[in-house]
N, C-alpha and C. Protein backbone atom coordinates (compact mmCIF):
# COMPACT_ATOMS: atom_id res chain seq x y z
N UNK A 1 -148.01 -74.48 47.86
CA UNK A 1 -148.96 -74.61 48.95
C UNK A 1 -148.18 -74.83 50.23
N UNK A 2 -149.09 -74.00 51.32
CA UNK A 2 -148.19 -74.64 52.85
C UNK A 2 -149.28 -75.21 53.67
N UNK A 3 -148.24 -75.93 53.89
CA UNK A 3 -149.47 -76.85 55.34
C UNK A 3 -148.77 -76.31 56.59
N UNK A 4 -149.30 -76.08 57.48
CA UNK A 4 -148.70 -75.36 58.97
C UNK A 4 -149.40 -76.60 59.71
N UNK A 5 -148.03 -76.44 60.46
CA UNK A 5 -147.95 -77.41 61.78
C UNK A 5 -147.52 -79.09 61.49
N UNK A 6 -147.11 -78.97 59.63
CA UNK A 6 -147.08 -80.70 59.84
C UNK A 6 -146.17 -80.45 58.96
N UNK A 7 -145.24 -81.77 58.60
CA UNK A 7 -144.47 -81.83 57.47
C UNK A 7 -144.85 -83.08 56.49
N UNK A 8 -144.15 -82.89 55.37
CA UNK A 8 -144.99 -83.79 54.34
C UNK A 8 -143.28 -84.27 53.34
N UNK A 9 -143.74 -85.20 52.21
CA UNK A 9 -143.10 -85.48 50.89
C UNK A 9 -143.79 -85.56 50.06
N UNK A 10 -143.56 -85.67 48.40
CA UNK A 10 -144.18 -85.55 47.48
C UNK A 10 -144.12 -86.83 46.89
N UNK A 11 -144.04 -87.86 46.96
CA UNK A 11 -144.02 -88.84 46.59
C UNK A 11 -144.33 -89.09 44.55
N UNK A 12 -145.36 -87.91 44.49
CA UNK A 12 -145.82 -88.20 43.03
C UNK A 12 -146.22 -86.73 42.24
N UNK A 13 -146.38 -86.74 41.20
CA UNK A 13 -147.04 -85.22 40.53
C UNK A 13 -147.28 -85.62 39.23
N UNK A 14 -148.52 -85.31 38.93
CA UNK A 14 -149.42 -86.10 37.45
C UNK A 14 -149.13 -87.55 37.74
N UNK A 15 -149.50 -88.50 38.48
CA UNK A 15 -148.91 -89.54 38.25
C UNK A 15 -147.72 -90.05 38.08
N UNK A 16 -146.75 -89.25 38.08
CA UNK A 16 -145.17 -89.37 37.51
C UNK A 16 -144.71 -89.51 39.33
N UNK A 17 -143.60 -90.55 39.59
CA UNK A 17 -143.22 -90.89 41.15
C UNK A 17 -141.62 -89.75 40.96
N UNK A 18 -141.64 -88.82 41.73
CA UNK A 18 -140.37 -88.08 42.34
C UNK A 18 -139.67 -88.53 42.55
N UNK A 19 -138.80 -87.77 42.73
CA UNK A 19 -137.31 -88.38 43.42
C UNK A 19 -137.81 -88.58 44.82
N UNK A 20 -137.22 -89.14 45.66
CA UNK A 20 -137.41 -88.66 47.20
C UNK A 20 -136.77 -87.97 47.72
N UNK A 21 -137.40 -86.85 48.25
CA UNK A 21 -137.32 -86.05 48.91
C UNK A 21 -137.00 -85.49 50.49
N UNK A 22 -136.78 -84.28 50.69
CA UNK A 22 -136.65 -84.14 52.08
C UNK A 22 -137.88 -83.60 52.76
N UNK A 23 -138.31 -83.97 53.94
CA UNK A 23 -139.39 -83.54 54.70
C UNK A 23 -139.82 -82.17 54.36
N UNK A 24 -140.85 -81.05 54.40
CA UNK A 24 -140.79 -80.24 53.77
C UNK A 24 -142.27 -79.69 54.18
N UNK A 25 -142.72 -78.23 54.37
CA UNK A 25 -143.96 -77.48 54.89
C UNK A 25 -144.45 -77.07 53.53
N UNK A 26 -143.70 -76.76 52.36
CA UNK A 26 -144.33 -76.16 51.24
C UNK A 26 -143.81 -76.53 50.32
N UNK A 27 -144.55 -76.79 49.00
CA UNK A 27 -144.38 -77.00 47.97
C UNK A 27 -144.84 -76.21 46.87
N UNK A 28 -144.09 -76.03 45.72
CA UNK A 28 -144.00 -75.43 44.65
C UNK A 28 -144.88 -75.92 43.66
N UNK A 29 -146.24 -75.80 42.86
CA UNK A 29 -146.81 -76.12 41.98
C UNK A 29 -147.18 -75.32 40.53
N UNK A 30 -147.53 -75.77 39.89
CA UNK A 30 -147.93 -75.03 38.42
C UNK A 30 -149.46 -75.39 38.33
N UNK A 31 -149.73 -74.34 37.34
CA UNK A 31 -151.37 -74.39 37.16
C UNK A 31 -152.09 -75.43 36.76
N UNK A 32 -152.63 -76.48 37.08
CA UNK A 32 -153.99 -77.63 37.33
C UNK A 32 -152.95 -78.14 36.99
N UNK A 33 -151.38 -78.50 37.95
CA UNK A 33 -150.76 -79.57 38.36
C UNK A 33 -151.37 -80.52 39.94
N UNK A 34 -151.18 -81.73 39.67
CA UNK A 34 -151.98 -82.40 40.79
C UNK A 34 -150.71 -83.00 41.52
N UNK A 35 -150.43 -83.03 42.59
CA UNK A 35 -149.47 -83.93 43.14
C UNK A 35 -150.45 -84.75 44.67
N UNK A 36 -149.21 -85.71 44.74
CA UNK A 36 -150.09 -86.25 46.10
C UNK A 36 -149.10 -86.35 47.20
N UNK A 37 -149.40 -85.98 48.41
CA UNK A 37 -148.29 -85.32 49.57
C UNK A 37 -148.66 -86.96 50.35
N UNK A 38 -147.54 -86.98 51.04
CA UNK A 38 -147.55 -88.19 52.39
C UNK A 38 -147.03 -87.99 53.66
N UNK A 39 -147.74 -87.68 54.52
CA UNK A 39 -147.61 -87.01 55.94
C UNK A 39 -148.55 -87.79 57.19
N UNK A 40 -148.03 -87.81 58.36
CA UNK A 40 -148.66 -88.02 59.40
C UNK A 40 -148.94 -87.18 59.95
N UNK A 41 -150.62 -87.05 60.09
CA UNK A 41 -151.42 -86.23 60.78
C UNK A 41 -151.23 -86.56 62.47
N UNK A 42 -150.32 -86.20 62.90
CA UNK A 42 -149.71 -86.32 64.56
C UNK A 42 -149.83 -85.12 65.22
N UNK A 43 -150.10 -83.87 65.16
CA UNK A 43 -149.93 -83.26 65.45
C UNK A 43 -151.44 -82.07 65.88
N UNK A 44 -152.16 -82.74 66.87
CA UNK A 44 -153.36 -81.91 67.10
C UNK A 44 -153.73 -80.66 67.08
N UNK A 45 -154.43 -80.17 66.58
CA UNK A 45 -155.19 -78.53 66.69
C UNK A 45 -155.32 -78.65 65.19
N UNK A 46 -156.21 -77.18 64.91
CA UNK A 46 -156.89 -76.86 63.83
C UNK A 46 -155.63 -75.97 63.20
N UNK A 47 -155.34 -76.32 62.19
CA UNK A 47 -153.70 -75.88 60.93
C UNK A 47 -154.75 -75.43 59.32
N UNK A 48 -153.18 -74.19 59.24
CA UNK A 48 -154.42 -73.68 58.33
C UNK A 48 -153.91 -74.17 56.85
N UNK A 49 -154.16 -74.38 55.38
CA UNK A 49 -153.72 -74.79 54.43
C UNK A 49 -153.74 -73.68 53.14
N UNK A 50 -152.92 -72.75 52.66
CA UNK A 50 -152.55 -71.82 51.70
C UNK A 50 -151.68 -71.85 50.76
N UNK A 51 -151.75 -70.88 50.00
CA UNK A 51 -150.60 -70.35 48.98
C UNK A 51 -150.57 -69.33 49.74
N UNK A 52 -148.83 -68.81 49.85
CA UNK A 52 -148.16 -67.82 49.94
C UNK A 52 -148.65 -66.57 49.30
N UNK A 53 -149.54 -66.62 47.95
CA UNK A 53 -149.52 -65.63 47.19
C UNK A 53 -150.53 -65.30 47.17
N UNK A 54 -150.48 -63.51 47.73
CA UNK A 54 -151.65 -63.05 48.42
C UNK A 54 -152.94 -63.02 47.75
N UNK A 55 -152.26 -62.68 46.24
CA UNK A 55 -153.79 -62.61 45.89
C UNK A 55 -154.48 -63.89 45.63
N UNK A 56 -153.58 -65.30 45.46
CA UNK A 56 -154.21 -66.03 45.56
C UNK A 56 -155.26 -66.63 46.78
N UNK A 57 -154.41 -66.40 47.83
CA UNK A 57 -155.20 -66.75 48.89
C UNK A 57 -156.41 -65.82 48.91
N UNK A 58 -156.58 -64.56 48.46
CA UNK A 58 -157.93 -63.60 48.55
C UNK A 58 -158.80 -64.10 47.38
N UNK A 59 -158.38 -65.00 46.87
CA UNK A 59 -159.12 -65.30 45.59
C UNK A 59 -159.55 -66.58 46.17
N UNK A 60 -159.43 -67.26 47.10
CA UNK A 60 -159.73 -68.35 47.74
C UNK A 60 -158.50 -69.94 48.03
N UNK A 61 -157.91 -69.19 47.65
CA UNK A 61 -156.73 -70.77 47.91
C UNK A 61 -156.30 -71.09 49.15
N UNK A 62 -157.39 -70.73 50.14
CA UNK A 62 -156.85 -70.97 51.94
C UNK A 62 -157.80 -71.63 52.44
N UNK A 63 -157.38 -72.51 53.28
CA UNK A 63 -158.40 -73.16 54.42
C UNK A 63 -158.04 -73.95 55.35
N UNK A 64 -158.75 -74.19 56.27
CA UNK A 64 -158.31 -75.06 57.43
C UNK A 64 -158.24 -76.62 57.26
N UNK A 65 -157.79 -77.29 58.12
CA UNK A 65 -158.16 -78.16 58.66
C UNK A 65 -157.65 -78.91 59.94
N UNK A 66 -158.73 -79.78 60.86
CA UNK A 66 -158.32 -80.13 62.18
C UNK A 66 -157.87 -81.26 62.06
N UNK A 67 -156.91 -81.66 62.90
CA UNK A 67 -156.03 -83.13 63.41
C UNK A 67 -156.70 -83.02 65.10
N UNK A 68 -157.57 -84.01 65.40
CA UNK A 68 -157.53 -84.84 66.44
C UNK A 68 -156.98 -85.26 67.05
C-alpha cells in the first residue's frame, strides 16, 4: 500500500511488534495480513491511499483521504 504525501513506520503486523524501521511511503503486504502504520498527519490537502497493482486498484483498493 502507498500513502502519498506522508511518511509512516510499521510498528506491528498480526499483532507481532517489527523491527524498527526506516520512515517509509509504502509497504509490502500479503493477503488478509493486518498491520498498523504510525505517522503524523502534518501535512494538509486531500492524499490519495493505493496499491501499486493496477488491477488491484480497479478492483477497488484506492481512496482518499484529507489532512486539515
Amino acid at each position: 500500500m502507498h500513502i502519498r504525501g506522508h511518511h509512516f513506520r510499521v510498528p506491528s503486523r498480526d499483532g507481532r511488534p517489527e523491527p524498527l524501521t526506516s520512515w517509509r511511503d509504502t509497504v509490502t503486504t500479503n493477503a488478509m495480513q493486518r498491520g498498523e502504520i504510525a505517522h503524523l498527519a502534518d501535512n494538509p490537502g486531500k492524499w490519495l491511499l493505493h496499491c501499486h497493482m493496477v488491477e488491484h486498484m480497479a478492483a477497488g483498493m484506492v481512496t482518499w483521504f484529507e489532512v486539515g
